[in-house]
Each structure stands twice: as C-alpha cells, then as structure tokens.
C-alpha atoms as a PDB file:
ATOM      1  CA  UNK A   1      57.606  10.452  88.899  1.00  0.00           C
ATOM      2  CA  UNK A   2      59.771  13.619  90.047  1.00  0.00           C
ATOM      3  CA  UNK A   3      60.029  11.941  93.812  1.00  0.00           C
ATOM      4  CA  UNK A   4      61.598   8.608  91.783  1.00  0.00           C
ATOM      5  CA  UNK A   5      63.527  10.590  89.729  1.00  0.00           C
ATOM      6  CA  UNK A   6      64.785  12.824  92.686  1.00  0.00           C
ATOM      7  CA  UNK A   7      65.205   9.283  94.733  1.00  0.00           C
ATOM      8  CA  UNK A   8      67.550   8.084  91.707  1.00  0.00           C
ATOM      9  CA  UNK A   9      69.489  10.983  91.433  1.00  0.00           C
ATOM     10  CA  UNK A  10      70.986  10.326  95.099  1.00  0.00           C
ATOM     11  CA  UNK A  11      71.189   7.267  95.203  1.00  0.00           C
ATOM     12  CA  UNK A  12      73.568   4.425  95.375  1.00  0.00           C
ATOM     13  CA  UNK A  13      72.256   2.442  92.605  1.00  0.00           C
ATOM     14  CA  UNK A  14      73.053   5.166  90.025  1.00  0.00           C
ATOM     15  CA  UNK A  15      76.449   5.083  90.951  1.00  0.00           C
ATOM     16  CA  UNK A  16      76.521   1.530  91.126  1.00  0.00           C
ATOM     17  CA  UNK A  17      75.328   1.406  87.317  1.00  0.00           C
ATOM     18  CA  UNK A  18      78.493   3.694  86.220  1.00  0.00           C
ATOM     19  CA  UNK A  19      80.371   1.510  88.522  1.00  0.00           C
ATOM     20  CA  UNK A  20      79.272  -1.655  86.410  1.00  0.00           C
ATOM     21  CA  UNK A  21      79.258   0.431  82.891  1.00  0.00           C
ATOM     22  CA  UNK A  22      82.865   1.015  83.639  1.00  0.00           C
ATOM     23  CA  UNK A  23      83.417  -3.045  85.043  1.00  0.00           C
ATOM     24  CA  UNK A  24      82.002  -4.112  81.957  1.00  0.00           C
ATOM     25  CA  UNK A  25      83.802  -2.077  79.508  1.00  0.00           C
ATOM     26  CA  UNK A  26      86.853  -2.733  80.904  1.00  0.00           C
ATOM     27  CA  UNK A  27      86.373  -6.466  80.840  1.00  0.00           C
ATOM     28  CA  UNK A  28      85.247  -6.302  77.363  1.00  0.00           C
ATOM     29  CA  UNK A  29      89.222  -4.379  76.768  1.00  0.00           C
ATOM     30  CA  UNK A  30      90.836  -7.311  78.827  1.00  0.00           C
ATOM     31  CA  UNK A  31      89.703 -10.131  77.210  1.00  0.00           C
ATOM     32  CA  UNK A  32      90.009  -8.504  73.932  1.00  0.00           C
ATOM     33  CA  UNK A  33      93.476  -7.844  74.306  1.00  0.00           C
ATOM     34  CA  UNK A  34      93.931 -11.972  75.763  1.00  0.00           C
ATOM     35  CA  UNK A  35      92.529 -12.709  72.724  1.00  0.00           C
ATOM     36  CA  UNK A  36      95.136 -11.129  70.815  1.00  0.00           C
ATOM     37  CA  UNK A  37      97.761 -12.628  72.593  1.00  0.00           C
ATOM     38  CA  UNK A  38      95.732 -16.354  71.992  1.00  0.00           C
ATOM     39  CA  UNK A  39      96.051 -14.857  68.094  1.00  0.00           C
ATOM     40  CA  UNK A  40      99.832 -14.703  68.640  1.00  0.00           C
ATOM     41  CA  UNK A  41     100.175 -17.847  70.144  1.00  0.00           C
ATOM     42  CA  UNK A  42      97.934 -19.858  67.119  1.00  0.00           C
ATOM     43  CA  UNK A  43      95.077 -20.571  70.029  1.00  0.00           C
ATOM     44  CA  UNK A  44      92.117 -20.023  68.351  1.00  0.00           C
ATOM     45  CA  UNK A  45      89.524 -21.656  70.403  1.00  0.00           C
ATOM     46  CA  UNK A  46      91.039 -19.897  73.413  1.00  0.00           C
ATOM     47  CA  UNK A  47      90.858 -16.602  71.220  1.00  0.00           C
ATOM     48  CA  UNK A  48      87.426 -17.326  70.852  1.00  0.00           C
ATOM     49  CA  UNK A  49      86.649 -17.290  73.697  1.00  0.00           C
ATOM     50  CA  UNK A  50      87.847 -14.676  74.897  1.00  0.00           C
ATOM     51  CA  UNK A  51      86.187 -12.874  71.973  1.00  0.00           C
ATOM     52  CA  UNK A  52      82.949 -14.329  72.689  1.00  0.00           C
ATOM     53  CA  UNK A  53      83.137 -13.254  76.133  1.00  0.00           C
ATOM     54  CA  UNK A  54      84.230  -9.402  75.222  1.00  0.00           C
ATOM     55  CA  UNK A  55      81.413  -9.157  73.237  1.00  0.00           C
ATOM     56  CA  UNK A  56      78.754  -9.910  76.268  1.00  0.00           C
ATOM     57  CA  UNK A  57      80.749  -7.826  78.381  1.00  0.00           C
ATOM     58  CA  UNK A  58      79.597  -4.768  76.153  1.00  0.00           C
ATOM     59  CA  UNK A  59      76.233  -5.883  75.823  1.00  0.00           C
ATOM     60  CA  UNK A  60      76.398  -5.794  79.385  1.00  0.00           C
ATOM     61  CA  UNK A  61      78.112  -2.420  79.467  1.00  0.00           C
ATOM     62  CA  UNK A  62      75.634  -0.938  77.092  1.00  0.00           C
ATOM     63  CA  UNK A  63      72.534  -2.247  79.196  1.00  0.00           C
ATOM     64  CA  UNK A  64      74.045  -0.422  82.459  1.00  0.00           C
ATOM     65  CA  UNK A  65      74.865   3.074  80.562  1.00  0.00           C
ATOM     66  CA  UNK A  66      71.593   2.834  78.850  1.00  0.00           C
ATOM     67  CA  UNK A  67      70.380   2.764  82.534  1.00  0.00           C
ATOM     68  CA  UNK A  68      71.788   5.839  83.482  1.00  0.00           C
ATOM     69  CA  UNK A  69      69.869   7.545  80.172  1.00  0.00           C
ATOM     70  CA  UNK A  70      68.059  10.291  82.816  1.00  0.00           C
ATOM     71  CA  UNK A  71      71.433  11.486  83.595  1.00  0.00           C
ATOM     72  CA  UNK A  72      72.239  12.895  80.158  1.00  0.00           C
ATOM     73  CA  UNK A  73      74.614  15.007  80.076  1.00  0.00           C
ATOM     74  CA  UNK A  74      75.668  14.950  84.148  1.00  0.00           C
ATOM     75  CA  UNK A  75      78.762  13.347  85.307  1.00  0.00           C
ATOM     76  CA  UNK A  76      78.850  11.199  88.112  1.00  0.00           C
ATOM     77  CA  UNK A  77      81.779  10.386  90.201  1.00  0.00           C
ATOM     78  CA  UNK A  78      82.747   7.338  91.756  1.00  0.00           C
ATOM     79  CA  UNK A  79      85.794   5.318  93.380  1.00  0.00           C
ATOM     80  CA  UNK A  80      86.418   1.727  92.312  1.00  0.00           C
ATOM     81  CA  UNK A  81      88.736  -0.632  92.249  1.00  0.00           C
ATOM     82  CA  UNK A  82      89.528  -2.864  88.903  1.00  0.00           C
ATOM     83  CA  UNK A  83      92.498  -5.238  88.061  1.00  0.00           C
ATOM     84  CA  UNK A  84      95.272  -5.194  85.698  1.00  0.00           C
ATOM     85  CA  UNK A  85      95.663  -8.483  83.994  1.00  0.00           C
ATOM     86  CA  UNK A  86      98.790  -8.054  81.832  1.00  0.00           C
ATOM     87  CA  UNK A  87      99.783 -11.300  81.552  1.00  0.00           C
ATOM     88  CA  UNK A  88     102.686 -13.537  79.373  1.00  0.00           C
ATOM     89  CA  UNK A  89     100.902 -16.998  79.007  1.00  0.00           C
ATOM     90  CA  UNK A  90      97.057 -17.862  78.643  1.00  0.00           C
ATOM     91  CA  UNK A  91      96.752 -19.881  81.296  1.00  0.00           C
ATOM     92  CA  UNK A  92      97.086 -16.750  83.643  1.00  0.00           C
ATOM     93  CA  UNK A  93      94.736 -14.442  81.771  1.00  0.00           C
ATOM     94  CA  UNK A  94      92.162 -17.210  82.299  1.00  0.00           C
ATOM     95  CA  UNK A  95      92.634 -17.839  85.934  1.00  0.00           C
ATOM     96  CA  UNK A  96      92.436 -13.730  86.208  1.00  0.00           C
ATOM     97  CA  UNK A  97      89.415 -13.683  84.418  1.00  0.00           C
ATOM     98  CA  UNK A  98      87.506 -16.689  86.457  1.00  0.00           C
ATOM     99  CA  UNK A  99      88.591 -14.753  89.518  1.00  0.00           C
ATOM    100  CA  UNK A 100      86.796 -11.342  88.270  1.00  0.00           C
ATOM    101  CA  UNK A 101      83.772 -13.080  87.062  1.00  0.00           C
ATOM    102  CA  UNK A 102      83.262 -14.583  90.371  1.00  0.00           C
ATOM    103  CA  UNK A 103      84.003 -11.355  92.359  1.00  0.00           C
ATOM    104  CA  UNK A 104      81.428  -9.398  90.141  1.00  0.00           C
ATOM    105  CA  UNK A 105      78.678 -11.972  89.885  1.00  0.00           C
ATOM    106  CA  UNK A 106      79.210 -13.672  93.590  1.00  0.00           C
ATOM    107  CA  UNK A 107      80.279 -10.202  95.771  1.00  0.00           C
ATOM    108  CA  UNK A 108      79.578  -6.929  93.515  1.00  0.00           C
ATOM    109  CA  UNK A 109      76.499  -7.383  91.617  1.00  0.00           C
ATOM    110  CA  UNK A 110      74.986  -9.536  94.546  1.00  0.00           C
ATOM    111  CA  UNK A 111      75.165  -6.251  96.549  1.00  0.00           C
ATOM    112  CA  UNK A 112      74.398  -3.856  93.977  1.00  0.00           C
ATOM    113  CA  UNK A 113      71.287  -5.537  93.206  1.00  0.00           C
ATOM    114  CA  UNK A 114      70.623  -5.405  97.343  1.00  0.00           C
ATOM    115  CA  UNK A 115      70.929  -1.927  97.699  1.00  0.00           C
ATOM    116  CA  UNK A 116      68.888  -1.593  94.455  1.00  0.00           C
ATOM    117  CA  UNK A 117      66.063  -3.543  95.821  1.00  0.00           C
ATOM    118  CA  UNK A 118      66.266  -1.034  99.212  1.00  0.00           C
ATOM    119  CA  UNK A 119      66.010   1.934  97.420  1.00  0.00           C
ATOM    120  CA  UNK A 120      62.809   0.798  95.543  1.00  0.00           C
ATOM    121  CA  UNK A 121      64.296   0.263  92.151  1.00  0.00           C
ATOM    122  CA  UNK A 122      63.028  -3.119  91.327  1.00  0.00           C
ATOM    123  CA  UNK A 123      64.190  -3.482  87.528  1.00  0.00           C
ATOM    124  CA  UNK A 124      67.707  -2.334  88.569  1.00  0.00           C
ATOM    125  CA  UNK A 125      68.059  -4.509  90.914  1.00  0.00           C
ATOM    126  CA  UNK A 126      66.472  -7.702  87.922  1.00  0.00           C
ATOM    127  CA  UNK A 127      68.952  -6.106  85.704  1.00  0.00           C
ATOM    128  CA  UNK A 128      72.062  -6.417  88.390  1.00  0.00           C
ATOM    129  CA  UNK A 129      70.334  -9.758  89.508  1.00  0.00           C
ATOM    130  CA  UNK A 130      70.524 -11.071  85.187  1.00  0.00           C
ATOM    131  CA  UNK A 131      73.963 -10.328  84.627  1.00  0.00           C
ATOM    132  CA  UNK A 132      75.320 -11.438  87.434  1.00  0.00           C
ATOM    133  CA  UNK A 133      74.014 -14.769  86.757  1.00  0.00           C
ATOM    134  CA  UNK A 134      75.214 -14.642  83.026  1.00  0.00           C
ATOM    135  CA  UNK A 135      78.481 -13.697  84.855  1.00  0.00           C
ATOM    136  CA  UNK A 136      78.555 -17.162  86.901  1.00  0.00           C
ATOM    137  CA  UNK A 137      78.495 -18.289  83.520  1.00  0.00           C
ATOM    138  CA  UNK A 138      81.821 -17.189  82.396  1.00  0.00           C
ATOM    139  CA  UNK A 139      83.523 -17.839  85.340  1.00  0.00           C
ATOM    140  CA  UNK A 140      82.340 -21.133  84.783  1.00  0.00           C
ATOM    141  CA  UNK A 141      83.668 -21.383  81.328  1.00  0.00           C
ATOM    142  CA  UNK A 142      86.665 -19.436  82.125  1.00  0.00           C
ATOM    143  CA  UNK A 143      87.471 -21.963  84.965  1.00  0.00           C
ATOM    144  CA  UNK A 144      87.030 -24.827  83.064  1.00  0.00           C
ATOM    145  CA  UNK A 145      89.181 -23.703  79.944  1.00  0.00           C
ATOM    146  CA  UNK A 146      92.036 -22.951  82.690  1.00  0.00           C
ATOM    147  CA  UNK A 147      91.804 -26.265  84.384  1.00  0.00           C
ATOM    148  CA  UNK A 148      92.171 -28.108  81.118  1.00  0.00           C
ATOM    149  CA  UNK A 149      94.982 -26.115  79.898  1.00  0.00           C
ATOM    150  CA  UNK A 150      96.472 -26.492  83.383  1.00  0.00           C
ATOM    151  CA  UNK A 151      96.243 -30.089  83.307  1.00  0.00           C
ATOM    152  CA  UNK A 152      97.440 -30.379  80.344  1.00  0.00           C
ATOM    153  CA  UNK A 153      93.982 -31.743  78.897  1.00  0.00           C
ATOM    154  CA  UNK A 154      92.989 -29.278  76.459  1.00  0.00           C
ATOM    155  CA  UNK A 155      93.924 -30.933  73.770  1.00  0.00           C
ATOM    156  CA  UNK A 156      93.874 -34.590  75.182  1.00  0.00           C
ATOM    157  CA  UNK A 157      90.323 -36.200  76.342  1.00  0.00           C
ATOM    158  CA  UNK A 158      90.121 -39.408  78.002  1.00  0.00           C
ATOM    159  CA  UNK A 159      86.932 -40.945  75.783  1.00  0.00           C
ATOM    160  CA  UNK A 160      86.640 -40.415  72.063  1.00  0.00           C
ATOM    161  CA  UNK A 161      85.737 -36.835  71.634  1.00  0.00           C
ATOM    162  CA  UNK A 162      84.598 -34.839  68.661  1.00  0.00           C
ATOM    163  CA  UNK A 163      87.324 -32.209  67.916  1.00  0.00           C
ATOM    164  CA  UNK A 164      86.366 -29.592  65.357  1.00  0.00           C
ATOM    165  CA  UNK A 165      88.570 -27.235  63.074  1.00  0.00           C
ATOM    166  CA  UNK A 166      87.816 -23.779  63.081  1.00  0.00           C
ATOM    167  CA  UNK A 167      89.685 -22.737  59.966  1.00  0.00           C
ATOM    168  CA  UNK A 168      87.747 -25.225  57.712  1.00  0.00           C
ATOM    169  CA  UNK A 169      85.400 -27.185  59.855  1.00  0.00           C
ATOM    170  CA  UNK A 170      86.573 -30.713  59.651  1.00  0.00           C
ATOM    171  CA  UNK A 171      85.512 -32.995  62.379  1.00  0.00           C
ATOM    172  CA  UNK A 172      87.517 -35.519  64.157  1.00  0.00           C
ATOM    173  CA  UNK A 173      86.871 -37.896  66.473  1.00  0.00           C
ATOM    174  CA  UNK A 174      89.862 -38.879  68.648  1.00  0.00           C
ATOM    175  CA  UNK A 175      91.260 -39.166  72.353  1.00  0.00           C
ATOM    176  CA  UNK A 176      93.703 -35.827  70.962  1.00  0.00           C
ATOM    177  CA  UNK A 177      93.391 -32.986  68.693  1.00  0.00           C
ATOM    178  CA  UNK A 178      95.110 -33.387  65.823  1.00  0.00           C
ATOM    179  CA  UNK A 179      98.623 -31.688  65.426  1.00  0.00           C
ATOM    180  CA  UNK A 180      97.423 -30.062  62.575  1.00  0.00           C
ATOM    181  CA  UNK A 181      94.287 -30.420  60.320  1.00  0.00           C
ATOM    182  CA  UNK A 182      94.186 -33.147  57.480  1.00  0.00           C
ATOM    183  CA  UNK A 183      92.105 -30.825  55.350  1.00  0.00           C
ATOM    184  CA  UNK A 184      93.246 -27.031  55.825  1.00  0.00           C
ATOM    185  CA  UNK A 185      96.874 -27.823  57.497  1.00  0.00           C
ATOM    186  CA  UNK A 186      95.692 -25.214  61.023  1.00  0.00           C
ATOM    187  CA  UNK A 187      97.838 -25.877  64.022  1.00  0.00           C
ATOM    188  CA  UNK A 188      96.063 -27.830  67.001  1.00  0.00           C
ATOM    189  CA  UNK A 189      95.150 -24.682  68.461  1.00  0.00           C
ATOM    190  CA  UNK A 190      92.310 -24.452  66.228  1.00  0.00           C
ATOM    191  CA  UNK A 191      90.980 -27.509  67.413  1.00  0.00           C
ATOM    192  CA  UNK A 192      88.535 -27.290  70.044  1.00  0.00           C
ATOM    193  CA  UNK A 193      85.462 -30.508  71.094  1.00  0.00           C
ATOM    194  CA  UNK A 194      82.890 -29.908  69.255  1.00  0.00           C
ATOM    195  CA  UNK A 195      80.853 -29.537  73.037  1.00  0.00           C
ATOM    196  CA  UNK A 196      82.868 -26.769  74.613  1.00  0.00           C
ATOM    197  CA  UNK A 197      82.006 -24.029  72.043  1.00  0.00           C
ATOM    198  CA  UNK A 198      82.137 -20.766  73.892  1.00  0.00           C
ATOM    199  CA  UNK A 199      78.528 -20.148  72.755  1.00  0.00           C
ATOM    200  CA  UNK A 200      76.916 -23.257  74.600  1.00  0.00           C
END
C-alpha cells in the first residue's frame, strides 16, 4: 500500500487528475455562462443544453478531485492550457464547445488514461477511459445543435416532427416550430423536437 501510495504521489496521473478537475470545472463555468446568454436571447432549448451539459461537467469534476482524496491538504502544481470562449452569438459558443469536447475526449483523456494504465493505476485510467467517452457524447450533441442552427434547420425539419414547448409542454407536430406557443404564448426558442432532448 505505501509503495502505491509513494508510486501515486510522483506520478503523472495525479497531476493529470487536477489537470482534468480543473478542465471540468471550467467547462461546467463556460457553458453556464452560454447558457445565460441563450437566456438573453429567448433560446431555451439551446440554454438547456448548455445547462444540461454544465451539470455533467461537475459531476465529472467532482469524480477527478474526489480522486485526488490522498492528497488532502497538499497542493499540486501543474501547467495547462484551456480556452476562452467569450463569444456574441450561440452558434460560436457551440462550435467552441464541440471543438473542446473532442480535444478532451479524442487527444487529452485518451492519453491520460495511457499513462494511467503505465503507471499501474488501472481504475484511473477506467475513470479517464468513462468520461472521455461520455465526452464524445457532447461533442456529438454539441455538433449537431451547431449544424442545425448553422443551416438554418433548428427550427425547420424536413418530415413532420414533434416539437415540444418547454414553458407549458404542448406538443406540435409540424415541418417548423411554431413562432410562438398556442397555449402559453413562449417564443420559438422554447421549442425544441421532442427527440433531441439534451438528456437522450
């Protein structure tokens, strides 16, 4: 136990967790603060999304510090590099946010679990290994809300589609959101198909 513990303590996986605790927190800031520009803008589903997403990205953030719980009280230094996404429109902040999910899932986390996996820590390296592939997830989702909006298509679907209000719940089925709700009067942005909730 005191030779793994001793192993850990110089190693490059337990800077690699800190590294990730501070990737994941700061992702979890980003897309919060999208979101509140999606709030300005009356975009709820995109809001939610990027709410949805935040809220992962802490789960994540708490699963990499709780990690590091041996280190109590020690403070560990590392370099890194992380973007700044400051951004006027939503179509931006989603590219951005495609682009980092694929750079931590496909490049970072792909090495971190590596080196984890070198230096005999086999549940690190699952734990790098799981997120990274919840990761591919939202850049997934992230590219396909940005290709929509891009196109023009996020509110427009070529068969009949199942659009849902998020303010009251009313379901329509239609080629196009509505401009606003029959029942509750919300905008179009808080129209989203009922098969592209965030969640799924």
């Amino acid at each position: 136990m005191e030779d793994k513990q001793a192993r850990f303590l110089q190693s490059k996986t337990k800077e690699n967790l800190m590294r990730a605790f501070a990737g994941e927190s700061q992702a979890a800031s980003r897309y919060t603060i999208a979101a509140g520009l999606a709030r300005k803008q009356e975009q709820k589903a995109i809001e939610n999304l990027f709410l949805f997403t935040a809220g992962q990205e802490r789960t994540h953030a708490s699963l990499f510090y709780h990690a590091m719980e041996e280190l109590s009280g020690q403070t560990i230094h590392v370099d890194g590099t992380y973007p700044v996404d400051l951004y006027p429109d939503l179509l931006s902040h989603l590219k951005a946010a495609q682009h980092n999910e694929e750079q931590e899932w496909h490049v970072d986390y792909a090495r971190f679990a590596q080196e984890a996996r070198e230096e005999e820590f086999p549940l690190l390296a699952k734990l790098f290994t799981s997120v990274a592939n919840v990761e591919r997830v939202h850049s997934e989702r992230f590219g396909r809300y940005a290709r929509q909006v891009e196109r023009g298509e996020f509110y427009l679907s070529k068969e009949p589609a199942q659009w849902i209000c998020l303010h009251c719940g009313l379901v329509v089925e239609s080629t196009a959101a509505p401009a606003h709700c029959a029942l509750c009067r919300a905008p179009q942005g808080f129209f989203f198909r009922r098969n592209e909730n965030p969640d799924q």
